[in-house]
N, C-alpha and C. Protein backbone atom coordinates (compact mmCIF):
# COMPACT_ATOMS: atom_id res chain seq x y z
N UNK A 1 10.10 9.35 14.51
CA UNK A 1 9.35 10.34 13.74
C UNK A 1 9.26 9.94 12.27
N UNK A 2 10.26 9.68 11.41
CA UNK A 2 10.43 9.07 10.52
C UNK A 2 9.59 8.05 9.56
N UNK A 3 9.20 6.71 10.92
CA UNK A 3 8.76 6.01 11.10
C UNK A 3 7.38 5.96 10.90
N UNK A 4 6.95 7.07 12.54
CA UNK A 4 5.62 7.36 11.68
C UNK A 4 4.61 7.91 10.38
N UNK A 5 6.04 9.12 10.27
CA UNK A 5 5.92 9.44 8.64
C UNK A 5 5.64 8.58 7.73
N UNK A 6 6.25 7.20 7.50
CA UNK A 6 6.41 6.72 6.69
C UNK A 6 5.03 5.47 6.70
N UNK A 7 4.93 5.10 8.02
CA UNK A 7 3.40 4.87 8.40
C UNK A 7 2.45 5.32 7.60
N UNK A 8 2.17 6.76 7.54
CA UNK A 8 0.85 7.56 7.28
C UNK A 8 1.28 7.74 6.23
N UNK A 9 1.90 7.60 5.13
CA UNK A 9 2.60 7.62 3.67
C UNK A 9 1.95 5.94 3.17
N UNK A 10 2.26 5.07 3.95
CA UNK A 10 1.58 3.88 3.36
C UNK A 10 0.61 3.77 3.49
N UNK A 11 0.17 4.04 4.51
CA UNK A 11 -1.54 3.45 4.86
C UNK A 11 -2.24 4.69 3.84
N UNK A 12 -1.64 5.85 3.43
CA UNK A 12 -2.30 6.69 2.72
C UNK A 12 -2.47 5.64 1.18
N UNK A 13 -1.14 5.25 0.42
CA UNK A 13 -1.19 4.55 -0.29
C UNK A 13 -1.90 3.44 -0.41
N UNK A 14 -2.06 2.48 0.74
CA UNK A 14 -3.16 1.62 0.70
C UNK A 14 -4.48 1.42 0.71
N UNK A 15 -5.20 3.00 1.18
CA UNK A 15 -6.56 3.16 1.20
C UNK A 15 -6.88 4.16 0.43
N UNK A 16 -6.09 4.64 -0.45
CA UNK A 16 -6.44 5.73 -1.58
C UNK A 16 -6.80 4.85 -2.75
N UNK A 17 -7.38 4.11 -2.57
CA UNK A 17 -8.45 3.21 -4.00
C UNK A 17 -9.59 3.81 -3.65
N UNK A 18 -9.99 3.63 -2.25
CA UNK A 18 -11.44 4.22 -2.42
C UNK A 18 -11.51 5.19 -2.70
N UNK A 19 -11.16 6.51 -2.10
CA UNK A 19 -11.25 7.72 -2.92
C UNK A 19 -11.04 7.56 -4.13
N UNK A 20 -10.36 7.09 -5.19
CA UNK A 20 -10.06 6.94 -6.82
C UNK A 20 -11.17 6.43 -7.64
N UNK A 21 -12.13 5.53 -6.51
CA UNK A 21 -13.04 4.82 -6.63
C UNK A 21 -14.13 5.79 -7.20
N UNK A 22 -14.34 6.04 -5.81
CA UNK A 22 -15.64 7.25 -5.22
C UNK A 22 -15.38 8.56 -6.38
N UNK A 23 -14.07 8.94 -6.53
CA UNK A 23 -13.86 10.22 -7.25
C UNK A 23 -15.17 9.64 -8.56
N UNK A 24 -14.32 8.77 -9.55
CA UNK A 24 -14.49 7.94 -11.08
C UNK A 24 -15.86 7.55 -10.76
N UNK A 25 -16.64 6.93 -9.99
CA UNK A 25 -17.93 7.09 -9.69
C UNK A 25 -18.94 8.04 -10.09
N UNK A 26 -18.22 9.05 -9.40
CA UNK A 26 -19.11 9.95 -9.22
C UNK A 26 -19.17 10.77 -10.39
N UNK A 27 -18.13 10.47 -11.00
CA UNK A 27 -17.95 11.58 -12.42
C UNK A 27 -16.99 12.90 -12.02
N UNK A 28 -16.51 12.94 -10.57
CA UNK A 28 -15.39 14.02 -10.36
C UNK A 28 -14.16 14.19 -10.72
N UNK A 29 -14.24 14.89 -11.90
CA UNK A 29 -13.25 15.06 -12.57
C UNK A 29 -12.06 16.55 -11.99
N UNK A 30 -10.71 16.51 -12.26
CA UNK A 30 -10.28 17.42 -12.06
C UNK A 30 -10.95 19.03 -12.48
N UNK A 31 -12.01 19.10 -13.81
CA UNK A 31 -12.38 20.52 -14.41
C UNK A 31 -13.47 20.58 -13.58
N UNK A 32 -14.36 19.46 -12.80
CA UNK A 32 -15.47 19.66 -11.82
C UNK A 32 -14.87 20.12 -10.04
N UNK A 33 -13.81 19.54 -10.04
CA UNK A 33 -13.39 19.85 -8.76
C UNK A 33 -12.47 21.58 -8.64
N UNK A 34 -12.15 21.59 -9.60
CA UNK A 34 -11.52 23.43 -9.74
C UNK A 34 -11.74 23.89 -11.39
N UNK A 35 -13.20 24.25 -11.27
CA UNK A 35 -13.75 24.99 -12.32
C UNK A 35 -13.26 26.39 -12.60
N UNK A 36 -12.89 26.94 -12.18
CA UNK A 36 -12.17 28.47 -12.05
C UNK A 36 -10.53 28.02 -13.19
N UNK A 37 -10.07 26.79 -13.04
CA UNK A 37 -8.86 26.72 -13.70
C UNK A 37 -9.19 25.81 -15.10
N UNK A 38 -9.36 26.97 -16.48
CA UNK A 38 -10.04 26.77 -17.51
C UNK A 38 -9.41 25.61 -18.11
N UNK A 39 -8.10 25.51 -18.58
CA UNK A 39 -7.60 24.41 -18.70
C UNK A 39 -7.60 23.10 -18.27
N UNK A 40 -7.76 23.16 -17.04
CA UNK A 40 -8.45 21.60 -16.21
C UNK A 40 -10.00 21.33 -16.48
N UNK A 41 -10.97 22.25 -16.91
CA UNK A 41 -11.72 21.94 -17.57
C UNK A 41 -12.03 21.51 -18.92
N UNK A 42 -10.82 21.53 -19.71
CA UNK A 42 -10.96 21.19 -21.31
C UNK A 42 -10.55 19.94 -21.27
N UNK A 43 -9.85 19.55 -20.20
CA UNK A 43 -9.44 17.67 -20.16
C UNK A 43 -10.17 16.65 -19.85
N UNK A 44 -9.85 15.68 -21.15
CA UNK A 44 -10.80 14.85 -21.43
C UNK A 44 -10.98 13.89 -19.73
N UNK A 45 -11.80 13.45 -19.33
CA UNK A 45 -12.27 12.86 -17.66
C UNK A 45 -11.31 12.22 -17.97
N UNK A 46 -10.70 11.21 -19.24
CA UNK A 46 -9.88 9.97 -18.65
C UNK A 46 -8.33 11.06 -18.06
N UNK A 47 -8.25 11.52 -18.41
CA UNK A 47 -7.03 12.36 -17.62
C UNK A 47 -7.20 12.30 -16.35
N UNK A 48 -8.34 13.16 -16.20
CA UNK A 48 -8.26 13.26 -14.74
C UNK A 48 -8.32 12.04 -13.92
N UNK A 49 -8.56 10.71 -14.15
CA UNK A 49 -8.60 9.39 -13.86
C UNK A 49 -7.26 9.23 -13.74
N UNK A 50 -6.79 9.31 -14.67
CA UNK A 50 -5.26 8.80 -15.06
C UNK A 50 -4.75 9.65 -13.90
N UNK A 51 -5.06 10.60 -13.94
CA UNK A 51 -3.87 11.41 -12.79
C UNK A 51 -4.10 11.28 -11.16
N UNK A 52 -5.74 10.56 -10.89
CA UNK A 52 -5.51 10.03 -9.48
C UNK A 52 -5.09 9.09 -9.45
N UNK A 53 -4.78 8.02 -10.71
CA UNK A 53 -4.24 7.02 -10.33
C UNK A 53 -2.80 7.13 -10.37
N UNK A 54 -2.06 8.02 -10.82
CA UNK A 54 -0.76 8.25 -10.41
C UNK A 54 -0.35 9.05 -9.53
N UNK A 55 -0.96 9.68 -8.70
CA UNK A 55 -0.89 10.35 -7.51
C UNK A 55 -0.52 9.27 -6.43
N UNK A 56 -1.01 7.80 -6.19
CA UNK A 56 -0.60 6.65 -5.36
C UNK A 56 0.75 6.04 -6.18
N UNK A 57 0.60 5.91 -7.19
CA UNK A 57 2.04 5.21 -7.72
C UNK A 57 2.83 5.86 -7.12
N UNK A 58 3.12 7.35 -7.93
CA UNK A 58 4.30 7.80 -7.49
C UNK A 58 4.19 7.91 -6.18
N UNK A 59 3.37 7.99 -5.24
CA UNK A 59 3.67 8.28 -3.79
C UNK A 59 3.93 6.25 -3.60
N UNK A 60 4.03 5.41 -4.29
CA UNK A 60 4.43 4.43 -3.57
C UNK A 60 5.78 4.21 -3.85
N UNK A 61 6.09 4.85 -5.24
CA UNK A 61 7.67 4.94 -5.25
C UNK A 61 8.70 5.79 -4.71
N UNK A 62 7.55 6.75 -4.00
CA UNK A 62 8.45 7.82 -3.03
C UNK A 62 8.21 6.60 -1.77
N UNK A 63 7.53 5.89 -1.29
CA UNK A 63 7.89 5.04 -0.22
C UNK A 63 8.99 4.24 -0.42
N UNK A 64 8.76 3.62 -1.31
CA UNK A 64 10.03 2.66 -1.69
C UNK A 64 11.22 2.84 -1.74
N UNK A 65 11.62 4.56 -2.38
CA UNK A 65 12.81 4.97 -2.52
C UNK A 65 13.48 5.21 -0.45
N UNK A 66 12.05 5.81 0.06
CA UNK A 66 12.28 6.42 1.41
C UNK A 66 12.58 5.35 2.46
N UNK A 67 12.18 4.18 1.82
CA UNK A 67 11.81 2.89 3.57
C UNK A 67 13.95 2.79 3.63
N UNK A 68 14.64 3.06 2.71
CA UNK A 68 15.92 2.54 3.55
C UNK A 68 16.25 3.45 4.60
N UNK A 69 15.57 4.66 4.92
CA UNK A 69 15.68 5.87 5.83
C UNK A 69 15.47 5.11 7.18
N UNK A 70 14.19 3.80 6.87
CA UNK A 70 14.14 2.98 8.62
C UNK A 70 14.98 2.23 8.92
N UNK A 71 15.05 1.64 10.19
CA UNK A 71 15.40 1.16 10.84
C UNK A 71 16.11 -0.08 10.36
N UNK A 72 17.03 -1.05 10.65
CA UNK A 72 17.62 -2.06 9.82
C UNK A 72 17.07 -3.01 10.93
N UNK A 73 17.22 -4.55 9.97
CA UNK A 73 17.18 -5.58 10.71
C UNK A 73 17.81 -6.75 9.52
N UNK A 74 17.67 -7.76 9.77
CA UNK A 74 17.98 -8.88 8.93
C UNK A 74 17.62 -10.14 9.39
N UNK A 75 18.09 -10.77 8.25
CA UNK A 75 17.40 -12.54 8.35
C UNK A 75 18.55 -13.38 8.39
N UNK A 76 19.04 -13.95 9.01
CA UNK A 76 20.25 -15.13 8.58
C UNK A 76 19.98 -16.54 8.07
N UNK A 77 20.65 -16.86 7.54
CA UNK A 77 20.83 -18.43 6.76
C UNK A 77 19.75 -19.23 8.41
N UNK A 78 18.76 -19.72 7.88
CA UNK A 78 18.17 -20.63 8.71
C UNK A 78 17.19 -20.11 10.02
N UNK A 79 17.36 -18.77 9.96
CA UNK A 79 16.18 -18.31 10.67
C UNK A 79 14.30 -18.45 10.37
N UNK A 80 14.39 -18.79 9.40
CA UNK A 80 12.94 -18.90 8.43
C UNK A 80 12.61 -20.00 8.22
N UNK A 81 11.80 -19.96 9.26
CA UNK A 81 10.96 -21.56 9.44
C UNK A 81 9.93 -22.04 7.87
N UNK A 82 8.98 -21.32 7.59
CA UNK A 82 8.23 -21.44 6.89
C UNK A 82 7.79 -19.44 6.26
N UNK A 83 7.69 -20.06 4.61
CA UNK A 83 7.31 -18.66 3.49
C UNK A 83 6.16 -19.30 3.15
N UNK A 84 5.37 -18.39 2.56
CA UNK A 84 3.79 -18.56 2.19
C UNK A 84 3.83 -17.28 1.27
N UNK A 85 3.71 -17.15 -0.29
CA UNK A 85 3.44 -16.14 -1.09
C UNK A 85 2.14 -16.13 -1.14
N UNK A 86 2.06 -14.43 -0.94
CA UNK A 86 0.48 -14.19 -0.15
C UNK A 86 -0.25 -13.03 -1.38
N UNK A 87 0.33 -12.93 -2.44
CA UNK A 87 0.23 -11.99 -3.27
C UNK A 87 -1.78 -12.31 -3.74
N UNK A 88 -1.77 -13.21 -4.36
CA UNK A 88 -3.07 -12.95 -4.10
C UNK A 88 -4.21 -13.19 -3.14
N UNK A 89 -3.95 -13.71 -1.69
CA UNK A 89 -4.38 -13.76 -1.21
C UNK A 89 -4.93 -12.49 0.01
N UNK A 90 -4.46 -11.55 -1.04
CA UNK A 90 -4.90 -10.36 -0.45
C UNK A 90 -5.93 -9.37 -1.15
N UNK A 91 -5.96 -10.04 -2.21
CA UNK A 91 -7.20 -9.44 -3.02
C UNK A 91 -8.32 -9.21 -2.52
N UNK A 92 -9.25 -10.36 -2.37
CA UNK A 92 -9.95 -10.43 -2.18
C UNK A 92 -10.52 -9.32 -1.45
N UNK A 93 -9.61 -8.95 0.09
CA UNK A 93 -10.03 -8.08 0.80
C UNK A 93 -9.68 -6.57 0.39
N UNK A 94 -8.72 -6.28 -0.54
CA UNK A 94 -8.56 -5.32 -1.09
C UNK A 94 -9.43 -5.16 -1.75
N UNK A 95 -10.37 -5.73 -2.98
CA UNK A 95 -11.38 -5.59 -3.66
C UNK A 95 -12.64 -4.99 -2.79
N UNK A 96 -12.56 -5.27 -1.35
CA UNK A 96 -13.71 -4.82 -0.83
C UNK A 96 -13.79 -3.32 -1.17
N UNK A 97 -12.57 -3.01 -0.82
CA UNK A 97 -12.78 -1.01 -1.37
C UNK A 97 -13.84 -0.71 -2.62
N UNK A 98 -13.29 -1.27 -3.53
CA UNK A 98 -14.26 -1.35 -4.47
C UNK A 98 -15.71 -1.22 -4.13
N UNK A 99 -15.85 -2.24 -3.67
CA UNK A 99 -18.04 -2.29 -3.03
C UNK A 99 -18.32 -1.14 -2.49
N UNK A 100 -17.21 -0.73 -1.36
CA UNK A 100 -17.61 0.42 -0.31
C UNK A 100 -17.84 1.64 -1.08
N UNK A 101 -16.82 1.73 -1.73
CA UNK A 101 -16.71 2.87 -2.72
C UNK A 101 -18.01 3.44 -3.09
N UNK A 102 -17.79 1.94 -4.18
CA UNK A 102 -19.60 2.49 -4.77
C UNK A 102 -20.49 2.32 -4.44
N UNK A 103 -20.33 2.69 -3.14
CA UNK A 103 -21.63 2.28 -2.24
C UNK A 103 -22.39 3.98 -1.71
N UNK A 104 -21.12 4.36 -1.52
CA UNK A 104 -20.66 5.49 -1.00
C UNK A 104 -21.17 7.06 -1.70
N UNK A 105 -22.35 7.55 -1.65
CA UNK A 105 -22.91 8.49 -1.99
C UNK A 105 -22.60 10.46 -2.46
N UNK A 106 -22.00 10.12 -1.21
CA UNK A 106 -21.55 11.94 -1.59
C UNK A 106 -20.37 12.00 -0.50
N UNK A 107 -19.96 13.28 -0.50
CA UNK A 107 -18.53 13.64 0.24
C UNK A 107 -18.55 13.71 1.53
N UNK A 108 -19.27 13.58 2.37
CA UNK A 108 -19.38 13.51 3.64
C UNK A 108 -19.46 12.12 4.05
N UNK A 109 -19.98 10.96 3.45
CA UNK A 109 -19.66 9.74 3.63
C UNK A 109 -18.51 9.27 3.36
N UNK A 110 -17.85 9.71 2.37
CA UNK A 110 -16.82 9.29 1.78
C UNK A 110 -15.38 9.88 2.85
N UNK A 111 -15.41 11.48 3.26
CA UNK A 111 -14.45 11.52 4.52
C UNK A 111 -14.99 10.60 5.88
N UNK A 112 -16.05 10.28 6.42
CA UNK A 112 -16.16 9.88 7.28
C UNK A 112 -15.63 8.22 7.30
N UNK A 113 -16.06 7.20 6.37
CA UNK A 113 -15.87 6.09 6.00
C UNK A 113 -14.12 6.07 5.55
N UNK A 114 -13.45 6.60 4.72
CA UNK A 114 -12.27 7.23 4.57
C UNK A 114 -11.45 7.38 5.50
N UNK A 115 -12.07 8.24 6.96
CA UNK A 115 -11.44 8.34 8.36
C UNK A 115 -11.52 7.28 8.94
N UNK A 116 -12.03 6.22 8.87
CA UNK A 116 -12.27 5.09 9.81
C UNK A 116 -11.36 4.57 9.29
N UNK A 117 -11.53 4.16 8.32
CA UNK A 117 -10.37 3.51 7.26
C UNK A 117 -9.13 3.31 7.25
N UNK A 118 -8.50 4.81 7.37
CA UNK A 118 -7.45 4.91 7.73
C UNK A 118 -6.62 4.91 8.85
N UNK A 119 -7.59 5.18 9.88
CA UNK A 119 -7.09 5.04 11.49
C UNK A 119 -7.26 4.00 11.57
N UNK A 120 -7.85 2.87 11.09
CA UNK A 120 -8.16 1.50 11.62
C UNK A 120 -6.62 0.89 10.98
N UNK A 121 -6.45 1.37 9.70
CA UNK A 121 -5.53 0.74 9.03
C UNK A 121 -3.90 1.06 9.69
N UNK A 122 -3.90 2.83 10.15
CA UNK A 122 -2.64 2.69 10.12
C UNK A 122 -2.38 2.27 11.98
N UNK A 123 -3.21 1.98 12.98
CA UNK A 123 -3.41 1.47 14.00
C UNK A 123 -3.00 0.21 14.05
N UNK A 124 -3.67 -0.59 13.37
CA UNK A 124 -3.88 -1.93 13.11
C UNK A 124 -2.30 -2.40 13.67
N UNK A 125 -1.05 -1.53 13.23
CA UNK A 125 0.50 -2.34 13.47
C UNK A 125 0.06 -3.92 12.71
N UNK A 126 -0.24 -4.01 11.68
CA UNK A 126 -0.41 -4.98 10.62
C UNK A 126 0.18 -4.70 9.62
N UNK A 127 -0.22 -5.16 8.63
CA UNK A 127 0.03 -5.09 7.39
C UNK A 127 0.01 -4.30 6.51
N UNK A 128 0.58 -3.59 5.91
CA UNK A 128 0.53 -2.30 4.63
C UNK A 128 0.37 -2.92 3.38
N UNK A 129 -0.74 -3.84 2.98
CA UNK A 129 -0.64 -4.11 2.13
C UNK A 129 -1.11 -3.35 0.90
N UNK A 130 -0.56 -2.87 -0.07
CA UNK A 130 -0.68 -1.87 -1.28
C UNK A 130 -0.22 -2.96 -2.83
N UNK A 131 -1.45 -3.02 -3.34
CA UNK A 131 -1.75 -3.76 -4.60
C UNK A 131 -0.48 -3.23 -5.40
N UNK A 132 -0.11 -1.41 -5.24
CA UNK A 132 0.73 -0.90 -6.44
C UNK A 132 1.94 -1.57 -6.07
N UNK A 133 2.38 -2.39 -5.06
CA UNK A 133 3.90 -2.69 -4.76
C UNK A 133 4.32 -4.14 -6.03
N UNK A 134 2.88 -4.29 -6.37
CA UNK A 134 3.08 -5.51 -7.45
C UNK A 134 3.29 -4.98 -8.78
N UNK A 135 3.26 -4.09 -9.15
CA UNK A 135 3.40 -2.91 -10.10
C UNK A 135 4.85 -2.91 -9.97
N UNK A 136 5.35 -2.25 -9.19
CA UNK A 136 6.59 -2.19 -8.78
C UNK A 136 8.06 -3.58 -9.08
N UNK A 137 6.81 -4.38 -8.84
CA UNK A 137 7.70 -5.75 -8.85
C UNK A 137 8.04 -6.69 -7.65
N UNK A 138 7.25 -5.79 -6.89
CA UNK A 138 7.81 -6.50 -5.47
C UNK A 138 6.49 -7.87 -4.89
N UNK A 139 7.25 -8.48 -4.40
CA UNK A 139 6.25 -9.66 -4.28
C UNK A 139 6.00 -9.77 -2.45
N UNK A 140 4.76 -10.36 -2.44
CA UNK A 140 4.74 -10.15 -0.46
C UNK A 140 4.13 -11.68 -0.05
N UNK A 141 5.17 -11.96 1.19
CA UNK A 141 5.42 -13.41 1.71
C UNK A 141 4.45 -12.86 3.21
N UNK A 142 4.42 -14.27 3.71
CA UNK A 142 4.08 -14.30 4.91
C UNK A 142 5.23 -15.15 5.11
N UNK A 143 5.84 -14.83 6.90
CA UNK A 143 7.57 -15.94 7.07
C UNK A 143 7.06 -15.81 8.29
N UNK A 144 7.24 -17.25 8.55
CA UNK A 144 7.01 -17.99 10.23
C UNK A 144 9.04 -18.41 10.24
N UNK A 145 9.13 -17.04 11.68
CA UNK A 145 10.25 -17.42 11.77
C UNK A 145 10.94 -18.76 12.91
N UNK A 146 12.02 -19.07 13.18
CA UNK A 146 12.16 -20.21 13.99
C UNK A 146 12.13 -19.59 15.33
N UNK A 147 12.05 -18.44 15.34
CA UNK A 147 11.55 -18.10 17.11
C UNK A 147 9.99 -17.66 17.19
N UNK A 148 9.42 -18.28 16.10
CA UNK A 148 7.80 -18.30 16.30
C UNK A 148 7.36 -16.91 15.83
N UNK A 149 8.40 -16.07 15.67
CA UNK A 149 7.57 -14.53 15.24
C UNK A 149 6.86 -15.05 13.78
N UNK A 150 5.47 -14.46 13.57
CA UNK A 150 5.21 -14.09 12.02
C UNK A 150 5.43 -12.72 11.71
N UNK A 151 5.41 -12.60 10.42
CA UNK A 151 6.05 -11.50 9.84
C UNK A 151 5.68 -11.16 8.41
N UNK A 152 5.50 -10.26 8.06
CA UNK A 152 4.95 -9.75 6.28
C UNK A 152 6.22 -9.23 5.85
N UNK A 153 6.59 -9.64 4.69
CA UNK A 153 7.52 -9.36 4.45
C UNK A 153 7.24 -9.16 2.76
N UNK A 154 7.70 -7.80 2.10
CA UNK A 154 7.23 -6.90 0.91
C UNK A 154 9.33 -7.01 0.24
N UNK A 155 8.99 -8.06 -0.80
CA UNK A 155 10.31 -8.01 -1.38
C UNK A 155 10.48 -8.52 -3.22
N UNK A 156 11.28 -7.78 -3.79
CA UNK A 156 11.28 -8.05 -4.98
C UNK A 156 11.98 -9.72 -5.60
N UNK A 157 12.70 -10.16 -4.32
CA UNK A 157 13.11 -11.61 -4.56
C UNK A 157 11.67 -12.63 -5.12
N UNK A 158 12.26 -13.23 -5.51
CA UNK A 158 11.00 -14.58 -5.61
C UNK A 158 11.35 -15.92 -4.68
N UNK A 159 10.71 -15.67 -3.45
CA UNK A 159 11.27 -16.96 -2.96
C UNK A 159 10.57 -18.14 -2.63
N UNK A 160 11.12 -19.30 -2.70
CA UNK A 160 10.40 -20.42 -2.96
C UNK A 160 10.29 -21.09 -1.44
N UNK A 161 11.44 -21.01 -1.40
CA UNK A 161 11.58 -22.35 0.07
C UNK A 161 12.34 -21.29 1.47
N UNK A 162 11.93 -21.60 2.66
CA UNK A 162 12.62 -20.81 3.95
C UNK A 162 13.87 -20.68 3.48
N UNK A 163 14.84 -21.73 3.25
CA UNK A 163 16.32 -22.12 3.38
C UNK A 163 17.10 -20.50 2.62
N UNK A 164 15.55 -20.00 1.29
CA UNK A 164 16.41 -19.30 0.69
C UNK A 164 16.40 -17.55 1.12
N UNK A 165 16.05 -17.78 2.21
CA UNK A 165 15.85 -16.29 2.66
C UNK A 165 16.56 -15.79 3.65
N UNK A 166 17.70 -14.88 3.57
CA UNK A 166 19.23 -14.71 3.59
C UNK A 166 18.91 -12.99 3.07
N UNK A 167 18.75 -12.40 4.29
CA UNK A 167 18.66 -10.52 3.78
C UNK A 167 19.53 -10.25 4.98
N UNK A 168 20.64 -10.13 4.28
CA UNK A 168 21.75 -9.12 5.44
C UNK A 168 20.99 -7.49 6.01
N UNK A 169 19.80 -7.33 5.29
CA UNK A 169 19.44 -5.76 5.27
C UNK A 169 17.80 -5.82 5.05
N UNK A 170 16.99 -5.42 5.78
CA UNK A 170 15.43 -5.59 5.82
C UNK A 170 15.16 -4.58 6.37
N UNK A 171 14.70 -3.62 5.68
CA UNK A 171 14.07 -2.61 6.75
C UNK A 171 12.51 -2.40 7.19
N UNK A 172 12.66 -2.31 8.59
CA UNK A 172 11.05 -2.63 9.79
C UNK A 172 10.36 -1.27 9.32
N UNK A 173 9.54 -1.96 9.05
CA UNK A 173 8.21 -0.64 8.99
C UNK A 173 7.54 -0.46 9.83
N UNK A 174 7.30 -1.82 10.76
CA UNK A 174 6.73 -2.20 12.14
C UNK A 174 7.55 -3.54 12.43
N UNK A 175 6.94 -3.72 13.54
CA UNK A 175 7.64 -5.50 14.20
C UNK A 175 7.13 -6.31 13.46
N UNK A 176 5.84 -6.42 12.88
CA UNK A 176 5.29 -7.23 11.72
C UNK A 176 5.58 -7.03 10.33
N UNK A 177 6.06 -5.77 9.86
CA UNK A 177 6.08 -5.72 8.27
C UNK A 177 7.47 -5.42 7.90
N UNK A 178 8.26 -5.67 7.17
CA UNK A 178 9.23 -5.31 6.42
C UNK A 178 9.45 -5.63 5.11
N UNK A 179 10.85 -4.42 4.57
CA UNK A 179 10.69 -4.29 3.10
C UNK A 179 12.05 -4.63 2.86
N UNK A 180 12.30 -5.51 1.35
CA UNK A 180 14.16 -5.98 1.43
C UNK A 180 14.00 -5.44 -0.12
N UNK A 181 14.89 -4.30 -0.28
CA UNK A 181 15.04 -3.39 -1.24
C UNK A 181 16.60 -4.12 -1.58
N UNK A 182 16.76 -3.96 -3.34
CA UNK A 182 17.89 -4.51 -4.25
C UNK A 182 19.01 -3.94 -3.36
């Protein structure tokens, strides 16, 4: 249960650009979205910007604080065939949000495209990849282990070579993704 919680907590975090997108687009500001609350109307738009974009931070540092709640696993001295730092090689496709976004017309496209999005994403049993975890500090590998599993792996180490990847403590987000917290 947990688990999946923590599922639909990331994949929320990972596809809440487009909405942030689509909102700043469109000019929907917090005093346009609840006009009745006079004070949210006297704030300048970059606020209200500023405050969807910390609505995903802090919900990625409520993930971060929450992932030791999963499941444990670990790596031993020599299990890790081959690392690949994948940090920007995930851009690219993250940037697509961007296009869709502003592609994206009014609020009924935006939940429908939004819903696909997210069921595709948190289905997928792939990757959670979330741009804010680099914010954070945390850096994300791809590891080909020596029993052939691949694996995503979201960690604040910097690691260079297999030999040096040694986590008594990794916690599974799925069979493919895990996170190795200080």
């Amino acid at each position: 249960m947990i688990n999946a919680a923590f599922r639909l907590l990331l994949t929320f975090n990972a596809t809440s650009l487009l909405v942030i997108i689509f909102l700043v687009q469109q000019g929907h500001t917090l005093g346009k979205l609840y006009p009745g609350c006079s004070w949210l109307v006297a704030l300048p738009n970059a606020a209200s910007y500023l405050f969807y974009v910390l609505v995903p931070v802090l919900l990625t540092g409520l993930s971060i604080l929450l992932s030791s709640c999963l499941g444990k696993d670990e790596f031993k001295q020599g299990e890790v065939e081959n690392i690949e730092h994948v940090n920007n090689s995930f851009l690219p496709s993250y940037l697509g949000y961007f296009f869709v976004a502003l592609s994206i017309g009014n609020w009924e496209t935006l939940v429908f495209v939004y819903g696909i999005l997210f069921v595709f994403t948190f289905l997928s049993q792939a990757l959670y990849f979330n741009p804010l975890f680099l914010v954070f500090g945390y850096e994300l590998y791809n590891i080909k282990t020596t029993s052939g599993s691949a694996v995503f792996l979201i960690s604040r180490e910097k690691y260079k070579k297999p030999e040096e990847v040694v986590m008594p403590t990794a916690y599974r987000i799925n069979n493919y993704t895990f996170i190795e917290k200080d």
